[in-house]
C-alpha atoms as a PDB file:
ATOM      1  CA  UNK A   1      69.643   4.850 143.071  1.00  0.00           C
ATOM      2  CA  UNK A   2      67.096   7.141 144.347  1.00  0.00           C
ATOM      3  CA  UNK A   3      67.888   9.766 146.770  1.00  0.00           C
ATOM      4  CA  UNK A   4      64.747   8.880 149.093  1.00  0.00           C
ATOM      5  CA  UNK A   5      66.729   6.090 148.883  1.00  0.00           C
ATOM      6  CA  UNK A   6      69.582   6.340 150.573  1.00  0.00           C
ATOM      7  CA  UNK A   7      67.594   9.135 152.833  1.00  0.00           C
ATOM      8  CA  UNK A   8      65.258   6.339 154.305  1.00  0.00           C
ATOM      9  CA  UNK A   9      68.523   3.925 154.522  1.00  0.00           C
ATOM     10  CA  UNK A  10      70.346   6.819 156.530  1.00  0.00           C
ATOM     11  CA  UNK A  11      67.299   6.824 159.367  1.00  0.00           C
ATOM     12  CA  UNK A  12      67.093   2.913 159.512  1.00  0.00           C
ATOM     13  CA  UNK A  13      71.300   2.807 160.000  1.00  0.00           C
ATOM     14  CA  UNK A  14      71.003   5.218 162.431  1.00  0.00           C
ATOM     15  CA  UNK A  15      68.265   3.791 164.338  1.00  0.00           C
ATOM     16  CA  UNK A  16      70.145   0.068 163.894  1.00  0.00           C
ATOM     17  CA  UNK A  17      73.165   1.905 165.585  1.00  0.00           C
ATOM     18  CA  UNK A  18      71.690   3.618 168.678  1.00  0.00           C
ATOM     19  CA  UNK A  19      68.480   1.323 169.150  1.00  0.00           C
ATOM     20  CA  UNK A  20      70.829  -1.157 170.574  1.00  0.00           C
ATOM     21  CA  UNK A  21      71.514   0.166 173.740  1.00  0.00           C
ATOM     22  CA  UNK A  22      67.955   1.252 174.758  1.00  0.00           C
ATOM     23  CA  UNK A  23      67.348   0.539 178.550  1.00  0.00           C
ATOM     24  CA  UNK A  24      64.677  -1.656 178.452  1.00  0.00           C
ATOM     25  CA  UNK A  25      65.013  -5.505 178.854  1.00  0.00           C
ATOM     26  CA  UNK A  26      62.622  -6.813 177.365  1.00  0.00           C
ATOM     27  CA  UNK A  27      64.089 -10.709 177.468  1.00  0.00           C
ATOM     28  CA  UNK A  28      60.979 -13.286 177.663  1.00  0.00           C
ATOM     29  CA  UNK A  29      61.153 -16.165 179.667  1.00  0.00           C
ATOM     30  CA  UNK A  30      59.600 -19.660 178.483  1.00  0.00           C
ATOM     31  CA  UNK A  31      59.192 -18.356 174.781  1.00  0.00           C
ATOM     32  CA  UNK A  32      57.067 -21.178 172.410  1.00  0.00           C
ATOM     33  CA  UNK A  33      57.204 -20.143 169.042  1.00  0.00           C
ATOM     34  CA  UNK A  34      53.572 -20.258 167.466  1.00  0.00           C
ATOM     35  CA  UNK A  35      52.977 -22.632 164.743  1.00  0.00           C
ATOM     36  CA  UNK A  36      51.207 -20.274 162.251  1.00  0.00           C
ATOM     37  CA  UNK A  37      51.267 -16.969 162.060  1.00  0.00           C
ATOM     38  CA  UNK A  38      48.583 -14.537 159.974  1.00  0.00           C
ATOM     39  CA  UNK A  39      50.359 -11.786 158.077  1.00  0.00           C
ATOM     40  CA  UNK A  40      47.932  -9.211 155.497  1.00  0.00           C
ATOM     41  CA  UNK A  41      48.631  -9.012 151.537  1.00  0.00           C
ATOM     42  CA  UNK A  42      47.534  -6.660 149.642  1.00  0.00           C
ATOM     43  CA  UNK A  43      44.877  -7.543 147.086  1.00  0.00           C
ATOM     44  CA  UNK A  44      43.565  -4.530 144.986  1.00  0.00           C
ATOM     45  CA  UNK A  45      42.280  -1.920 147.774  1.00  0.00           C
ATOM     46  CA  UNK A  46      42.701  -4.535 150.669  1.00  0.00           C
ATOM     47  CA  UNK A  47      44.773  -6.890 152.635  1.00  0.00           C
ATOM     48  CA  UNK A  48      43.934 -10.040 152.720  1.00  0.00           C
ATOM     49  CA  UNK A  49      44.826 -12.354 156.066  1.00  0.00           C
ATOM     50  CA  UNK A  50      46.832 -15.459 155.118  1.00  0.00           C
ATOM     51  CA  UNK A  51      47.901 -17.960 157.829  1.00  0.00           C
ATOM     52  CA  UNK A  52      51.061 -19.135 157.220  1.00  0.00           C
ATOM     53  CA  UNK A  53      52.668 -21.886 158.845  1.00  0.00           C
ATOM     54  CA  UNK A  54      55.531 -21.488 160.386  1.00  0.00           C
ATOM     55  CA  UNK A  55      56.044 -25.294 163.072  1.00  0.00           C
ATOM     56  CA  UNK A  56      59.511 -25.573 161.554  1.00  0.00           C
ATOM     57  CA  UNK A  57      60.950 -22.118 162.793  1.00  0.00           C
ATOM     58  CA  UNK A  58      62.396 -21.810 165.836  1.00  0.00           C
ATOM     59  CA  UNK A  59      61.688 -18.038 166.783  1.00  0.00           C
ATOM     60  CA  UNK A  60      59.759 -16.351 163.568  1.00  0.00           C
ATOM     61  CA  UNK A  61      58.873 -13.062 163.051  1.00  0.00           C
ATOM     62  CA  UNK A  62      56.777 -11.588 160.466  1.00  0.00           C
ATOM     63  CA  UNK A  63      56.723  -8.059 159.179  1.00  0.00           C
ATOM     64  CA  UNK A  64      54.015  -6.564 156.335  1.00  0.00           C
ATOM     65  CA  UNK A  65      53.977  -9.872 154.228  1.00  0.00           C
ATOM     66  CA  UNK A  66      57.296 -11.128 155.114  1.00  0.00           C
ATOM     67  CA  UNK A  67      58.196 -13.678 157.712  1.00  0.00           C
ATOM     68  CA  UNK A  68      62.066 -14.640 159.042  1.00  0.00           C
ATOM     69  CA  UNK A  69      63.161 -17.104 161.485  1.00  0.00           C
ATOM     70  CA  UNK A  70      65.983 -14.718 163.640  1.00  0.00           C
ATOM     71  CA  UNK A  71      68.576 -16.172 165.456  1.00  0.00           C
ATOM     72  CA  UNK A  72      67.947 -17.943 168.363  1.00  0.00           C
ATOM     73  CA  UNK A  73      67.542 -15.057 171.286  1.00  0.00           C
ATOM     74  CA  UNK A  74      66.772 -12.393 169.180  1.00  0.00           C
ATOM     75  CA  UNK A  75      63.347 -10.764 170.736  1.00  0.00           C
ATOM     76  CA  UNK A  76      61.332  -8.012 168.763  1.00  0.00           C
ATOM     77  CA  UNK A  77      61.368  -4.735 170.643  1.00  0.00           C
ATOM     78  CA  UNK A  78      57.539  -3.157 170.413  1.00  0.00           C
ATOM     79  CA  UNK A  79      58.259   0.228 172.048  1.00  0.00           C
ATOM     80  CA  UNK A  80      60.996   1.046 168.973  1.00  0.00           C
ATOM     81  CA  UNK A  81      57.766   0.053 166.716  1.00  0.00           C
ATOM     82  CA  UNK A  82      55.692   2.596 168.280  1.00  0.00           C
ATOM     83  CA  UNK A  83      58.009   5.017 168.621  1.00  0.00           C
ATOM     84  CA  UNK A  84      59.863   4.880 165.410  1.00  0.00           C
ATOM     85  CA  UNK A  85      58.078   2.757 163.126  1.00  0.00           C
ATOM     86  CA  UNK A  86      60.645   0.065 162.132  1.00  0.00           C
ATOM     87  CA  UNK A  87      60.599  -3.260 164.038  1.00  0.00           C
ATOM     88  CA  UNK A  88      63.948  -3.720 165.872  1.00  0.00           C
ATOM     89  CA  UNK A  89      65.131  -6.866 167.363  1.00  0.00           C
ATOM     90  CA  UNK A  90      67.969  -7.625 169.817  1.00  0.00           C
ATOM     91  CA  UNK A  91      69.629 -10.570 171.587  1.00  0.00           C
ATOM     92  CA  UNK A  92      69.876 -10.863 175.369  1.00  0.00           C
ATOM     93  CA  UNK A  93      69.511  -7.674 177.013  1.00  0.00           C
ATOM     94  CA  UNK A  94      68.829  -4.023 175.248  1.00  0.00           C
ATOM     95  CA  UNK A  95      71.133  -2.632 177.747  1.00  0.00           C
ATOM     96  CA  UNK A  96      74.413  -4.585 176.600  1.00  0.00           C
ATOM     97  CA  UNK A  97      73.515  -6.163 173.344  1.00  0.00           C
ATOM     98  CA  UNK A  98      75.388  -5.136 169.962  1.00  0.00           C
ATOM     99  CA  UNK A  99      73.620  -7.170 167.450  1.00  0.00           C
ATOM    100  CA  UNK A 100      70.830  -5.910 165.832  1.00  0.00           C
ATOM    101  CA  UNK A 101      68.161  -6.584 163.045  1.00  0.00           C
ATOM    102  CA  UNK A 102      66.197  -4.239 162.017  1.00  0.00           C
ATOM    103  CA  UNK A 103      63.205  -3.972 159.770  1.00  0.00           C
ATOM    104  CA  UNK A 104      61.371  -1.402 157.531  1.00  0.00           C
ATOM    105  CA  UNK A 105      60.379  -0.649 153.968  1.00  0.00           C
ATOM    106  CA  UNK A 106      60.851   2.155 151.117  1.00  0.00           C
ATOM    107  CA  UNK A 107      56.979   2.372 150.907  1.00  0.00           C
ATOM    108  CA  UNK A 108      57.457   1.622 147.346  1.00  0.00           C
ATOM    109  CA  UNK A 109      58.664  -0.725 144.955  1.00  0.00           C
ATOM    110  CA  UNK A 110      61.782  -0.877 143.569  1.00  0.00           C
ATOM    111  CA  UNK A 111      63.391  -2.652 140.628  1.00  0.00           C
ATOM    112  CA  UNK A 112      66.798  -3.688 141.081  1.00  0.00           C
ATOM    113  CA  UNK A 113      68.248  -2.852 137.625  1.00  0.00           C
ATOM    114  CA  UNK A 114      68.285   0.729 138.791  1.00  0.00           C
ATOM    115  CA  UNK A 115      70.877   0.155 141.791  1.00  0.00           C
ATOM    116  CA  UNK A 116      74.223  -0.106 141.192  1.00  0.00           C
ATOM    117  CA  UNK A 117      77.093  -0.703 143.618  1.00  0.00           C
ATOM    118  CA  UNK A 118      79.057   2.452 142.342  1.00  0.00           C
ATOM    119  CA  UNK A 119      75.867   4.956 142.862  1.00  0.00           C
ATOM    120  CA  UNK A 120      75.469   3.096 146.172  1.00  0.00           C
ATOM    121  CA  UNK A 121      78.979   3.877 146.985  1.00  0.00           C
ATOM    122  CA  UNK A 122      78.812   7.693 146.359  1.00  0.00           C
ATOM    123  CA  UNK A 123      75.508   7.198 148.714  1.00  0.00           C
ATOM    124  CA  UNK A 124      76.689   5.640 151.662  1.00  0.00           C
ATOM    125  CA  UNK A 125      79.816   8.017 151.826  1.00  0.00           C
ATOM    126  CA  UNK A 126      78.259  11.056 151.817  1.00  0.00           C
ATOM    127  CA  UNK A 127      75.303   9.282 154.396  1.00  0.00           C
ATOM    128  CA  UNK A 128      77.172   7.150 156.756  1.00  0.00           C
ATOM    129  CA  UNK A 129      80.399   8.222 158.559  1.00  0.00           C
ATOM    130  CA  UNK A 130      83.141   4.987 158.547  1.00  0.00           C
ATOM    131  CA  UNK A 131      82.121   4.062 155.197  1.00  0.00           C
ATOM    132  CA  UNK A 132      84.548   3.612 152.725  1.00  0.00           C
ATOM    133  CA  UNK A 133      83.319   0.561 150.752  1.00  0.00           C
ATOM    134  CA  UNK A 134      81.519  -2.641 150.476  1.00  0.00           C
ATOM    135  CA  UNK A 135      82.654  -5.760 151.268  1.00  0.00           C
ATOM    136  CA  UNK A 136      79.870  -7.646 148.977  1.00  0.00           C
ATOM    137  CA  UNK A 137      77.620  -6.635 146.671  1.00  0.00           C
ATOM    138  CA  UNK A 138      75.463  -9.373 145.288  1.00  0.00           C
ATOM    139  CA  UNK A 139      71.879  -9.541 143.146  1.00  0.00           C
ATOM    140  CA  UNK A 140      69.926 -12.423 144.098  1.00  0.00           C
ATOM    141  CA  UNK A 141      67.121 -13.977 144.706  1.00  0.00           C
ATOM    142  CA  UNK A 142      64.055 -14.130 147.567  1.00  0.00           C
ATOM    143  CA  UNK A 143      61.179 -16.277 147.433  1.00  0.00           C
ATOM    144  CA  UNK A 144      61.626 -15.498 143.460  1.00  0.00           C
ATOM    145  CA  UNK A 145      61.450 -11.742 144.072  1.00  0.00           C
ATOM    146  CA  UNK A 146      64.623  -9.975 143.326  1.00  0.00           C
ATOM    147  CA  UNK A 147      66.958  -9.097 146.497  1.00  0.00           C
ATOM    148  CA  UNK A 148      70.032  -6.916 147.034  1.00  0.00           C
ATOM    149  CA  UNK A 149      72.524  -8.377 149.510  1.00  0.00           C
ATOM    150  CA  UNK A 150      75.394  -5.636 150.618  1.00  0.00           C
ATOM    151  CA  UNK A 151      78.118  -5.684 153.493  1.00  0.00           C
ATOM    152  CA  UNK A 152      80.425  -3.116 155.011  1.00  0.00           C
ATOM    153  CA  UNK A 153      82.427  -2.282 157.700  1.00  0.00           C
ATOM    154  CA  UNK A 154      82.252   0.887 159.521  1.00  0.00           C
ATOM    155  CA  UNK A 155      84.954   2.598 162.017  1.00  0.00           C
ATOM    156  CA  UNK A 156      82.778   4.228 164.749  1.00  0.00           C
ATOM    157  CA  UNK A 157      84.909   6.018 167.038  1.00  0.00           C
ATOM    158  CA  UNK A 158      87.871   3.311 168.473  1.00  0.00           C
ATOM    159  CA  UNK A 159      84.997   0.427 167.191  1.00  0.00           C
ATOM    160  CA  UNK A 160      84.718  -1.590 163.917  1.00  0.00           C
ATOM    161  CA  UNK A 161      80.967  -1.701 163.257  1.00  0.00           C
ATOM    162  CA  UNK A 162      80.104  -5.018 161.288  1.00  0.00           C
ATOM    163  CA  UNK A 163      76.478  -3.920 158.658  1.00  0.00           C
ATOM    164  CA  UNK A 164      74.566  -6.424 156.046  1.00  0.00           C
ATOM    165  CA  UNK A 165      71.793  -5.148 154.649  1.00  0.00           C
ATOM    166  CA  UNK A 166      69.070  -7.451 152.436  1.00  0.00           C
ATOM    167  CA  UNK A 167      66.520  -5.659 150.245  1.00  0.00           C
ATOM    168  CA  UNK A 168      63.614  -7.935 148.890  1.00  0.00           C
ATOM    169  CA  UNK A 169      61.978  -6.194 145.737  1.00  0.00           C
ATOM    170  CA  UNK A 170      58.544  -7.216 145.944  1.00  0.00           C
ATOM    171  CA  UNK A 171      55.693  -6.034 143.526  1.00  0.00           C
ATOM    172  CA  UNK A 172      54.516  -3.326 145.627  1.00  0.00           C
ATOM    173  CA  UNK A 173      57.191  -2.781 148.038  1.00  0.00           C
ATOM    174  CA  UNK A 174      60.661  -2.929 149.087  1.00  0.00           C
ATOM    175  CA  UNK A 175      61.722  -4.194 152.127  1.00  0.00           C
ATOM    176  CA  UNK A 176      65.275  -3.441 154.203  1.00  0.00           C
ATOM    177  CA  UNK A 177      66.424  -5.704 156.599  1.00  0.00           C
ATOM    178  CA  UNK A 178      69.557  -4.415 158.234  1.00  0.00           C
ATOM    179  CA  UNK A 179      72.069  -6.110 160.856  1.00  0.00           C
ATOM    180  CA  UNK A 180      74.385  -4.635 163.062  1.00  0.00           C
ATOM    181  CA  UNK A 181      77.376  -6.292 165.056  1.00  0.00           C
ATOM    182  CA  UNK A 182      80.559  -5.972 166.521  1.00  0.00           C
ATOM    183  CA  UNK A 183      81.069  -9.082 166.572  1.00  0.00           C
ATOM    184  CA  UNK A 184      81.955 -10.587 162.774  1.00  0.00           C
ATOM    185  CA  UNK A 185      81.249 -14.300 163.726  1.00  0.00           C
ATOM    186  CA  UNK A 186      77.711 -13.467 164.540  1.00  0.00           C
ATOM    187  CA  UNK A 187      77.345 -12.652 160.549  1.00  0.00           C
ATOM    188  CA  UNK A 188      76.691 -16.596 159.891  1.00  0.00           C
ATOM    189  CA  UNK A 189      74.026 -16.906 161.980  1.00  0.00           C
ATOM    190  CA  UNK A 190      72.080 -13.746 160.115  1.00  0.00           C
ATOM    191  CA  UNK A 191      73.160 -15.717 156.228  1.00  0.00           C
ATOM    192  CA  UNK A 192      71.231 -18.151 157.497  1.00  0.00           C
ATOM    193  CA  UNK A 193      68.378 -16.579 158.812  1.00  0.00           C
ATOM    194  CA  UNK A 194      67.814 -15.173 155.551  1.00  0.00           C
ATOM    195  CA  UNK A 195      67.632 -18.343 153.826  1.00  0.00           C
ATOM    196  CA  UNK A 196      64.615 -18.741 156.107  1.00  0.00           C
ATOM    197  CA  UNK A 197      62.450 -15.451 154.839  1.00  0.00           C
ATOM    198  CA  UNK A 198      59.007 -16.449 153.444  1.00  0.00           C
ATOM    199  CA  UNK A 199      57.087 -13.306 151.484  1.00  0.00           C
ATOM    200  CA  UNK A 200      53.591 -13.314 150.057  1.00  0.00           C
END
């Protein structure tokens, strides 16, 4: 694997980690989820708007040309956007909440046959600290783009640090979704929001 890689993993980890305890609440009250939501593909030299609908999702959120239905509670935090440039999202409270999702991209495409778990292994110990190996490693499939699903465990401190990270290989980009958790029951409700990911 690339070493911009594993670089631009390091900063979106990070950010997953510390993001989390921001002191802003940012918890909306009364929240209807829209039915359709516009996201921009790119076609040659521009993007073209596509409404997509999205009735049967409960709390969707779309990012470039990707769209996932998160968890119910999980709110999008726009200051992290601004600041940072990868979309975080939270449930409950940013003061006390330890689950998040966060989302960014390589800002290039990828193709999967040039990842493998060992390289990824030497990566993540020499980037994250608590790494030691994953506990799954699969090649897949997204919306019939190729995806990368990974999990470890991290030991932060006196804490066990729960990570899955999903990485959709589309034709002109790659996209990282990464969740965070201490708690490892809250893992099935992320496999299944990632059976609900739509990309153009």
């Amino acid at each position: 694997m690339k070493k911009f890689l594993a670089a631009a993993l390091t900063a979106i980890l990070a950010l997953s980690m510390t993001a989390c305890g921001s002191e802003e609440d940012e918890t909306p009250s009364d929240y209807t989820p829209p039915s359709n939501i516009t996201i921009y593909v790119e076609s040659g030299d521009t993007a073209v708007p596509i409404d997509v609908d999205v009735s049967n999702m409960t709390n969707p959120l779309a990012y470039g040309s990707m769209i996932i239905d998160l968890p119910k509670g999980f709110i999008a935090d726009q200051q992290t956007t601004k600041d940072a440039g990868v979309v975080l999202a939270y449930k409950g409270s940013a003061k006390t909440s330890s689950e998040c999702y966060t989302f960014a991209n390589t800002g290039s495409n990828r193709d999967i046959n040039e990842i493998t778990e060992e390289e990824m292994t030497t990566d993540y110990l020499s980037q994250f600290d608590g790494f030691t190996e994953f506990s799954s490693f699969s090649k897949t499939k997204c919306n019939g783009f190729d995806a990368l699903d990974i999990g470890f465990e991290r030991k932060i401190q006196k804490a066990t640090v729960y990570q899955r990270q999903y990485f959709i290989f589309t034709d002109n980009d790659t996209y990282v979704i990464s969740y965070t958790t201490e708690e490892k029951k809250t893992i099935d409700d992320y496999e299944k929001s990632l059976t609900t990911i739509i990309v153009k």
